[in-house]
Protein backbone atom coordinates (compact mmCIF):
# COMPACT_ATOMS: atom_id res chain seq x y z
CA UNK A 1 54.76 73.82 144.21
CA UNK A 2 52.55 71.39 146.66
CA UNK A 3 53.23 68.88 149.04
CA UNK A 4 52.18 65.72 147.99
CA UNK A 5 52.76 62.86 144.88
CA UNK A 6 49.18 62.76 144.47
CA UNK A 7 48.57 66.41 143.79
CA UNK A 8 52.25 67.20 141.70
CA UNK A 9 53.44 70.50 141.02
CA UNK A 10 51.35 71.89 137.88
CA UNK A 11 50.58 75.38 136.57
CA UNK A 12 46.91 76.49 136.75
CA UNK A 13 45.62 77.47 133.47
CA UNK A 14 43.97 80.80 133.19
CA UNK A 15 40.91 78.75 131.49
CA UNK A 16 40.45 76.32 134.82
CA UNK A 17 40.37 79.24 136.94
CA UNK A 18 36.45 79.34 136.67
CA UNK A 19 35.74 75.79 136.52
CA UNK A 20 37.30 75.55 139.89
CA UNK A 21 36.70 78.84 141.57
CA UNK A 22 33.93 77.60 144.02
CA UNK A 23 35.97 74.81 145.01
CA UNK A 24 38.74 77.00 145.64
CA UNK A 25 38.44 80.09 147.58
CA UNK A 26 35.27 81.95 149.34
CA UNK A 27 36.36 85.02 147.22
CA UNK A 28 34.80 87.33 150.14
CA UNK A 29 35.81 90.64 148.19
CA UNK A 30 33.49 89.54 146.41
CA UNK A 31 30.90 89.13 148.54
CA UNK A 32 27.73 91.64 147.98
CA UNK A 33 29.35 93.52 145.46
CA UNK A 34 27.65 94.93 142.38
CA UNK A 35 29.39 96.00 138.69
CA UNK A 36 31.94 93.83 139.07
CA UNK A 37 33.62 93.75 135.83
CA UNK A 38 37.29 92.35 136.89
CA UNK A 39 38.04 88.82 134.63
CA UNK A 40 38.12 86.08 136.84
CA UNK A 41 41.55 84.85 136.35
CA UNK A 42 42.87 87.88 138.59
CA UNK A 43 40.49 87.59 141.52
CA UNK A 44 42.95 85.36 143.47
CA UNK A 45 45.23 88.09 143.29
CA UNK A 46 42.62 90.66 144.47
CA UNK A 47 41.53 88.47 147.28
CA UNK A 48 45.13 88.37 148.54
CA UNK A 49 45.36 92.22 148.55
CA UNK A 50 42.16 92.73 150.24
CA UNK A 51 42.85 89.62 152.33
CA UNK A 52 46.42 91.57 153.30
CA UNK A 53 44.96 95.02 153.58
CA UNK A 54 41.94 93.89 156.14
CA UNK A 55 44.46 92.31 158.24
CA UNK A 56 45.73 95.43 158.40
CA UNK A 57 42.66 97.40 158.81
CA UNK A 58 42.06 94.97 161.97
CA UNK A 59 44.88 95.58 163.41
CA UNK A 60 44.29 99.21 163.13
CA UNK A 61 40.72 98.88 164.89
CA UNK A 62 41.29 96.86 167.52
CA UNK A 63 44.14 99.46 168.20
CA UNK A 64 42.15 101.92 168.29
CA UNK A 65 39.17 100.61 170.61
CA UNK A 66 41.66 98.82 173.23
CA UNK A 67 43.18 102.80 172.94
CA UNK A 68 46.28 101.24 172.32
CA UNK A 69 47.64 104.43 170.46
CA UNK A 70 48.07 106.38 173.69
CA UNK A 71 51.10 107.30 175.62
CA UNK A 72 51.52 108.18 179.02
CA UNK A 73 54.43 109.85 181.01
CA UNK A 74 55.33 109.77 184.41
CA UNK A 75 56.38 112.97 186.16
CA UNK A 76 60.16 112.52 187.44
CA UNK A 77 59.37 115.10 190.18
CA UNK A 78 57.96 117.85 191.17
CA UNK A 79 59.80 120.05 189.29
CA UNK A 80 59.08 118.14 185.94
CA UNK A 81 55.45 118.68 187.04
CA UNK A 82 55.99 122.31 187.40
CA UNK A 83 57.78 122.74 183.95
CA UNK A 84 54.81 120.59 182.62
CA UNK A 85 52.30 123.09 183.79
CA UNK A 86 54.06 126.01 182.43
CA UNK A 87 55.09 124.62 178.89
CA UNK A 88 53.27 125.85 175.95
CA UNK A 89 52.82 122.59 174.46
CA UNK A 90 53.73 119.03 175.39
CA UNK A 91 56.39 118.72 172.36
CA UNK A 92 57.95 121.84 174.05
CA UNK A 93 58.18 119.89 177.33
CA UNK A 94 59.10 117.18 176.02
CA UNK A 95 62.39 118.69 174.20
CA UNK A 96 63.48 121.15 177.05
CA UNK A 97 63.14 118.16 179.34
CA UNK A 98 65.33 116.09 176.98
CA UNK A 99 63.05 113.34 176.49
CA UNK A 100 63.74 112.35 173.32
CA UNK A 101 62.59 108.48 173.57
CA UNK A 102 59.31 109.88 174.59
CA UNK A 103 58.70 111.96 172.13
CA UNK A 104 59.50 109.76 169.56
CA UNK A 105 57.25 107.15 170.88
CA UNK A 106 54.66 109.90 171.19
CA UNK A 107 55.02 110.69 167.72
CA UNK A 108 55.26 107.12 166.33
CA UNK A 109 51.85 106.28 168.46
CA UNK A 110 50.23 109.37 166.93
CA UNK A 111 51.00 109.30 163.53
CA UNK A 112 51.20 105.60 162.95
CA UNK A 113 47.33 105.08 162.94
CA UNK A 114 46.62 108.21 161.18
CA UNK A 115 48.90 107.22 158.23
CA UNK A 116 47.93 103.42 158.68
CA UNK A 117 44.16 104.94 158.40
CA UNK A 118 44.96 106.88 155.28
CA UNK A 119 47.02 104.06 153.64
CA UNK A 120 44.30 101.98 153.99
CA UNK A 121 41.21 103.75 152.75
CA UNK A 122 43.68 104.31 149.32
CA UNK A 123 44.11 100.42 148.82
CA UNK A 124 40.45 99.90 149.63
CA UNK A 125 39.28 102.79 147.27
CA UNK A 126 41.44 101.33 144.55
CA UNK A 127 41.12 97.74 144.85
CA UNK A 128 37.16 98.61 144.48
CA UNK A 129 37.44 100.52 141.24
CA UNK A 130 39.67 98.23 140.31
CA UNK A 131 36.89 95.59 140.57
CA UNK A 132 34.62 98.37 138.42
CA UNK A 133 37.21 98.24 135.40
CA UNK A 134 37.70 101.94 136.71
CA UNK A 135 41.61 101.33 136.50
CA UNK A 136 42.58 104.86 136.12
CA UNK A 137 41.67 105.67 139.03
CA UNK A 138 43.10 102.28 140.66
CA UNK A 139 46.80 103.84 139.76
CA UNK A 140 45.73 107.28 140.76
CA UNK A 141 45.37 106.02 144.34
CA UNK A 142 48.01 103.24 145.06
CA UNK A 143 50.49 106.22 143.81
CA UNK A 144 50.20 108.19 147.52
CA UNK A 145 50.55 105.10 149.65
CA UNK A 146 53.20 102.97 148.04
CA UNK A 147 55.54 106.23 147.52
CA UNK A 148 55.03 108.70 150.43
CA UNK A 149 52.78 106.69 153.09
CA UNK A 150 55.04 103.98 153.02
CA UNK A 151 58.01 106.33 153.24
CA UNK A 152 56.81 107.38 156.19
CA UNK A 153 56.27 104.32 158.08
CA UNK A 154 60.08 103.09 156.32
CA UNK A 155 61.31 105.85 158.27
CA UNK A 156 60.02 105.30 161.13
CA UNK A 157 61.92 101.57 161.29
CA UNK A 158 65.39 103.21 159.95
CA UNK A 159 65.70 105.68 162.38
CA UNK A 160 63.01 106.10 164.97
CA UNK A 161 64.55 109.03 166.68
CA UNK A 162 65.56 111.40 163.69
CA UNK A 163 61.47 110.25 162.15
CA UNK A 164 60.78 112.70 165.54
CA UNK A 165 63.26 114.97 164.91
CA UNK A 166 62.25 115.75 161.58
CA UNK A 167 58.26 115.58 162.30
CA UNK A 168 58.55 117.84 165.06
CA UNK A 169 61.55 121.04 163.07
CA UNK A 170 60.82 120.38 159.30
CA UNK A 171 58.14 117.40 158.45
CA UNK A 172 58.81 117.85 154.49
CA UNK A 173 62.17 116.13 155.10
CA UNK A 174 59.70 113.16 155.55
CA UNK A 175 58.17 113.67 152.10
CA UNK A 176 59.89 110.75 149.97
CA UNK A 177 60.47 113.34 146.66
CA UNK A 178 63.28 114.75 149.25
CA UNK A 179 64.71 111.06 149.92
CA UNK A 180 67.08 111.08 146.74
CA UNK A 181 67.23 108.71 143.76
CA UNK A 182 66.03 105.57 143.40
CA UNK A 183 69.85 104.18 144.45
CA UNK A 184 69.61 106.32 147.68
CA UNK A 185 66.07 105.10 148.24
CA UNK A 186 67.54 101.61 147.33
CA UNK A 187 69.82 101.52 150.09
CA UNK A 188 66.55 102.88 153.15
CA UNK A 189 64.65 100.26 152.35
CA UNK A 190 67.71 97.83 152.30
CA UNK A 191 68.18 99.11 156.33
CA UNK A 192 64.64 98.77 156.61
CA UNK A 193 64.65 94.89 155.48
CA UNK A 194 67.06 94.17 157.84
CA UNK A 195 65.52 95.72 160.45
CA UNK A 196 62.43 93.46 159.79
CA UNK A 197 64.45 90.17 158.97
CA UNK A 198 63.06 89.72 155.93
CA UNK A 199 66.30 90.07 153.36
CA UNK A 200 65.42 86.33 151.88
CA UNK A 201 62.02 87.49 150.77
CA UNK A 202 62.18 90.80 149.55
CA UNK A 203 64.97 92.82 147.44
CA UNK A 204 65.11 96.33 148.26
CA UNK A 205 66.29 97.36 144.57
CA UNK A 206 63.55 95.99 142.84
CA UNK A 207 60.96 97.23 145.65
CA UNK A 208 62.54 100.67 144.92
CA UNK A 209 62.24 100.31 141.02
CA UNK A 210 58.74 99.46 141.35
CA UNK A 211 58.20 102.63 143.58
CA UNK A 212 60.50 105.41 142.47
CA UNK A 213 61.71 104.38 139.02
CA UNK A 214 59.75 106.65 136.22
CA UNK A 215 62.04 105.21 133.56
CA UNK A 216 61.82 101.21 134.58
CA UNK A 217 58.99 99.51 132.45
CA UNK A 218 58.58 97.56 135.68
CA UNK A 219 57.41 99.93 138.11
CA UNK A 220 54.28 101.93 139.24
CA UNK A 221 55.88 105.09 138.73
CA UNK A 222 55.47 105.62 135.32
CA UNK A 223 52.15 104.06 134.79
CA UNK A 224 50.83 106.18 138.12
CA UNK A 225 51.94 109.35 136.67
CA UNK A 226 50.56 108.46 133.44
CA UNK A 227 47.29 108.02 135.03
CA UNK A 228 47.09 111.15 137.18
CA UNK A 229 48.07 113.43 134.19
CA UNK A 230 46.32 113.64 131.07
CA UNK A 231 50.06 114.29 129.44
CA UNK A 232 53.57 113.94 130.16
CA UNK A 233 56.52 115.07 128.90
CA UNK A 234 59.59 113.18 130.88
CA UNK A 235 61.16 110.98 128.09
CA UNK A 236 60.43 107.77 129.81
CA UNK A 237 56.77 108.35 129.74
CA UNK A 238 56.10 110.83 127.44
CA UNK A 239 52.35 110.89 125.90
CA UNK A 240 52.37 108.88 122.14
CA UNK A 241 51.32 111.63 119.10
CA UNK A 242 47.45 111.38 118.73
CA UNK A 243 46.91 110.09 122.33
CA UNK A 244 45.23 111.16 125.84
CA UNK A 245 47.25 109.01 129.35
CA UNK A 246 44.96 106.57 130.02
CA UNK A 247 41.70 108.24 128.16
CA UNK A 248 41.42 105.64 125.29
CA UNK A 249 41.97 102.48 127.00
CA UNK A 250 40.29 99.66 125.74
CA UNK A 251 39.58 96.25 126.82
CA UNK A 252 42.98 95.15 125.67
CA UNK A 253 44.45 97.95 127.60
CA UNK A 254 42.57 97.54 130.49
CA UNK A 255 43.85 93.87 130.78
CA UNK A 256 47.41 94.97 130.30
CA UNK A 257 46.44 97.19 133.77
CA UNK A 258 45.01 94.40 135.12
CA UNK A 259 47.80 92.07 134.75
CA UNK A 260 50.80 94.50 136.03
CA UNK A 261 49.07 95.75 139.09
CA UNK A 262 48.06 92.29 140.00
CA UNK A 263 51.31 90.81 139.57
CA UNK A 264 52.94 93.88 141.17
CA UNK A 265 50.91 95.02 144.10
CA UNK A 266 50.47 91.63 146.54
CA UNK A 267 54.23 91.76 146.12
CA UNK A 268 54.51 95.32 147.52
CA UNK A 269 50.96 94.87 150.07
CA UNK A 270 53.06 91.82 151.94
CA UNK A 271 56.05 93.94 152.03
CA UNK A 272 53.76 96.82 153.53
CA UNK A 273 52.38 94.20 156.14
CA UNK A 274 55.58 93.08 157.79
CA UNK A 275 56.21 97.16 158.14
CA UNK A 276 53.16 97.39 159.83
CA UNK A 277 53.56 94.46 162.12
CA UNK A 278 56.73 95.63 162.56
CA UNK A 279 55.86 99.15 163.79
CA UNK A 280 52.63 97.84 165.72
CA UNK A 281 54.82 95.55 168.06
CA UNK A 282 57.00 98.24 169.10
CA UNK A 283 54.07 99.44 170.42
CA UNK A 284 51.99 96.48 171.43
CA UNK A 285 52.92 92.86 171.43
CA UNK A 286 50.04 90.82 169.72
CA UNK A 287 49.08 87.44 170.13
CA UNK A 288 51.67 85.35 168.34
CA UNK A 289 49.15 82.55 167.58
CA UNK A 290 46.66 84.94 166.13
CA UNK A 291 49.72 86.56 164.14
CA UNK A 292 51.11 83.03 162.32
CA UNK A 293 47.13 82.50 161.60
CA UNK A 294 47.04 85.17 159.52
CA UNK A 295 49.91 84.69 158.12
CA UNK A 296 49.41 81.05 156.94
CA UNK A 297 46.07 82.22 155.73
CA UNK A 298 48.36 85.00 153.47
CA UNK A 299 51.48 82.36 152.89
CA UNK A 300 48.44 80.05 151.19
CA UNK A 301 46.88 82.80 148.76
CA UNK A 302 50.39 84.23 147.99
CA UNK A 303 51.14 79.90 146.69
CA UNK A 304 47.33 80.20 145.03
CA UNK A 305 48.61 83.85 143.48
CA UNK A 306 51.52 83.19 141.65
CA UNK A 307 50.37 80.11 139.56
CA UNK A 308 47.51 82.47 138.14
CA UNK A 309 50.36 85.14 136.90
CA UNK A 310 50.66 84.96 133.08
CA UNK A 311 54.75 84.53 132.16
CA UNK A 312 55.22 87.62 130.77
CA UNK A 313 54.59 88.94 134.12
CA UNK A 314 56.58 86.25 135.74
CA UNK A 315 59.54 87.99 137.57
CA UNK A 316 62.77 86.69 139.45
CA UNK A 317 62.32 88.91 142.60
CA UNK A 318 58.76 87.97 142.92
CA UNK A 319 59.72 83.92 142.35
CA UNK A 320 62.13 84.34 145.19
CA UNK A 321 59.49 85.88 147.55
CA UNK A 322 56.50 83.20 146.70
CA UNK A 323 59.62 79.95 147.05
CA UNK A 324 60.57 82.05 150.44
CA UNK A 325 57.48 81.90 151.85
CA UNK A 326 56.58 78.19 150.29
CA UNK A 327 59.69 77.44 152.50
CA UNK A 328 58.76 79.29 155.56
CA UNK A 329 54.94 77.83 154.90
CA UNK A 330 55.63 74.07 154.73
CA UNK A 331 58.37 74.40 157.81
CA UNK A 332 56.02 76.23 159.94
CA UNK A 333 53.20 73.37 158.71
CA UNK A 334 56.56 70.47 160.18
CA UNK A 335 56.93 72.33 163.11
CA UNK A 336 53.40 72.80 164.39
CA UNK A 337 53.43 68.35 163.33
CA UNK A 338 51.24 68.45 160.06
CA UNK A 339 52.09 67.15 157.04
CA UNK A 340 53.13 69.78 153.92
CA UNK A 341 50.12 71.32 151.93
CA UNK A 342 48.41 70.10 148.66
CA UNK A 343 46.60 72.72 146.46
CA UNK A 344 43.20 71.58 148.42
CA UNK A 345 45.11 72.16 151.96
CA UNK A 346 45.94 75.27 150.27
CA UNK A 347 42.87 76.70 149.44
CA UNK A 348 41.30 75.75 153.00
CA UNK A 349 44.20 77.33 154.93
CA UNK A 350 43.77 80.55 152.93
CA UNK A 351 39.88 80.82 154.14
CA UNK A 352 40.06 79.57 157.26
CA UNK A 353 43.87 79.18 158.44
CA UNK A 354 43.61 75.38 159.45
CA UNK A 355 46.61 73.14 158.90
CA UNK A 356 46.46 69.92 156.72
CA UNK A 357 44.43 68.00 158.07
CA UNK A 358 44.06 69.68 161.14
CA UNK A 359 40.47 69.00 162.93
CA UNK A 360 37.36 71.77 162.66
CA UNK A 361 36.83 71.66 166.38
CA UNK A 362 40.56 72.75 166.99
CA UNK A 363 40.00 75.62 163.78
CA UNK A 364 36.71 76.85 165.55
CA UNK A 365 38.36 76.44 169.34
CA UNK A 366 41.54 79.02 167.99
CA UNK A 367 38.72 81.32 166.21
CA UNK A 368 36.43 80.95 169.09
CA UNK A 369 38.95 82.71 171.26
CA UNK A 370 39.93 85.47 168.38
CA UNK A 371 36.53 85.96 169.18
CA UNK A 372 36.55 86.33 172.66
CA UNK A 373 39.04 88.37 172.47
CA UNK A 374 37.79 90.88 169.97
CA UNK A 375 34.64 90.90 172.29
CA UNK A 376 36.82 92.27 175.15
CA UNK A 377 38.40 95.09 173.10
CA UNK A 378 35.37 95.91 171.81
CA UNK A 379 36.54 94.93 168.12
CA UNK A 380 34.79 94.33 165.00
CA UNK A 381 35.67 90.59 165.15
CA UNK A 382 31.80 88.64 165.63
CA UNK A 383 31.79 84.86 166.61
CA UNK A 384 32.60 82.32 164.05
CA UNK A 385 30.03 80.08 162.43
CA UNK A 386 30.90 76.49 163.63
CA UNK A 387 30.93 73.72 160.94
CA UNK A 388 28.85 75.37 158.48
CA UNK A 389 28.26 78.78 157.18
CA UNK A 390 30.96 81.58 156.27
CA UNK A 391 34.25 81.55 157.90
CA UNK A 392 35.37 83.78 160.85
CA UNK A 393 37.51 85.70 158.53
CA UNK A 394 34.51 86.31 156.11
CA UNK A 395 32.57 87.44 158.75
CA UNK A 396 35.62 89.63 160.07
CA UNK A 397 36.24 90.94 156.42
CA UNK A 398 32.21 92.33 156.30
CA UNK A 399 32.65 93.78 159.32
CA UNK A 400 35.94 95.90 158.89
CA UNK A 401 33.93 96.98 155.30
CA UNK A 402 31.32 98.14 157.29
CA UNK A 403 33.29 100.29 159.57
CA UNK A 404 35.91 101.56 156.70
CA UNK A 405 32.24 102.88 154.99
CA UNK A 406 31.32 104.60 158.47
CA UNK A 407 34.80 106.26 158.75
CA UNK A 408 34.56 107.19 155.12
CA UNK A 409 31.07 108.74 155.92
């Protein structure tokens, strides 16, 4: 899986995980967190879907103080003014004055942070009781984001003009139970990963199992209902004689939970990512440096993910997706002139995105001016500890905590 003869591919054990684990990763979910009851062996995995979702949430932040989620329109003449003035609303402006790129990038800039807002407070919400052992509630909340929210944002990529047209005549045409079956939501998200250039990573069939499917043992559909209802009745999922959904889980239950969301979810959280990044450029470029920093520091943990996944929850869609990204990891690391990754290389570039090898004072220079940066905006991103101390992206990851608890307030 690594780079090197000295460190040769081998599987991590399950029972190394916590001889290792400070040598390994900061593990800043964990950070300051009480009743933490989540087994050890799946904390990679959660730091990867935190690590993905306050990327995310960072993104959506320094959007929002740099006010990059406004749109502005310039008057074609004085008679545009005019009909301006005298239009009931903007949207009815906007459609009697046939500007129907505008309004869809109106629409897009509106509703993108909302729903990016909403998406992540879910993910946050459930990755935290999933720390807690609180699992039902886990599925209850992934259920909105992974099958409607993303929906949304999908739709947005497939056909930016008709998202606007049906936002502004009949929104519920945007609801994803209207979308069809899982074949007809198969072949969406098949435009959508072609749209984003991503077809050798992800396979739109098996992302819409895992989404829509109620029947599929492999997918979040059955398990979410199961969660969110105390009984069911379709014939895929239908509630066992003498039992409650979810009510009398035990520890072995709870680790069956456990082992399919965190072998599931990074999966569909990296998927979400490139639809946000995708969306976010179309309104805003962002700095491509800062972008393949993050994304080596993702690229690492997905590597450090998979060899924690117990085979029965090995899969050949999500083996494709963690050797597609090895790929694109290790040509990115020959490009940039450093030599491929070892496990060690691994677990350095997931905390603080430095290359093998690649000097501290070059690491702090490139975090030094994320910092800057974030300064101008106005950004929760604080200066980086240099050369000792917790990483910029620990300190980055309190900070977006922080505000996520203020919003929530």
């Amino acid at each position: 899986m690594y780079g090197t003869a000295a460190d040769p591919p081998c599987r991590l054990s399950l029972g190394r995980l916590k001889s290792i684990r400070q040598d390994m990763l900061q593990f800043s979910s964990f950070m300051d967190r009480r009743n933490t009851h989540l087994p050890e062996s799946y904390w990679t995995a959660h730091q990867l879907c935190f690590i993905i979702h306050d990327v995310m949430t960072q993104a959506l932040v320094s959007g929002e103080k740099c006010s990059v989620f406004r749109t502005t329109f310039k008057f074609r003449d004085d008679a545009d003014h005019a009909a301006f003035e005298k239009a009931d609303d903007v949207f009815v402006w906007l459609e009697q004055s046939r500007r129907v790129d505008e309004r869809a990038a109106l629409l897009v800039t509106t509703a993108f942070p909302a729903v990016l807002s909403d998406i992540l407070h879910c993910f946050y919400e459930a990755l935290e009781t999933s720390r807690k052992a609180k699992l039902t509630i886990s599925f209850m909340l992934v259920r909105k984001p992974l099958q409607e929210s993303l929906y949304l944002l999908e739709s947005v990529i497939a056909d930016r003009s008709d998202f606007a047209e049906k936002l502004t005549f009949d929104p519920v045409k945007l609801w994803s139970q209207t979308g069809g079956g899982v074949e007809v939501h198969a072949k969406r998200i098949q435009k959508v990963i072609d749209a984003l250039g991503e077809g050798d990573r992800f396979n739109a069939e098996y992302i819409a199992q895992l989404r829509y499917d109620k029947k599929a043992q492999d997918g979040f559909d059955g398990i979410c209902n199961k969660a969110m209802h105390l009984f069911t009745n379709h014939d895929a999922i239908r509630t066992e004689p003498l039992n409650i959904n979810f009510i009398f889980s035990g520890m072995d239950a709870k680790l069956t939970q456990w082992s399919y969301l965190y072998s599931r979810l990074p999966y569909l959280l990296a998927y979400m990512y490139c639809i946000v990044e995708h969306v976010y450029a179309s309104i805003i470029p962002t700095d491509p440096v800062y972008l393949q920093d993050m994304d080596r520091r993702i690229s690492a943990l997905v590597l450090l993910w998979w060899e924690t996944i117990e085979p029965p929850y090995k899969e050949p869609h999500l083996e494709k997706f963690v050797l597609t990204t090895r790929y694109r990891l290790f040509e990115h690391c020959r490009e940039a002139g450093y030599r491929l990754p070892n496990r060690l290389d691994l677990e350095t570039m997931a905390d603080t995105g430095a290359f093998p090898d690649e000097p501290q004072a070059k690491v702090a220079e490139r975090n030094l001016r994320y910092s800057q940066a974030a300064e101008v905006s106005g950004s929760p991103l604080i200066p980086p500890a240099i050369g000792k101390g917790p990483t910029l992206l620990l300190n980055l990851l309190l900070k977006i905590r922080r505000w996520l608890g203020k919003k929530a307030a």
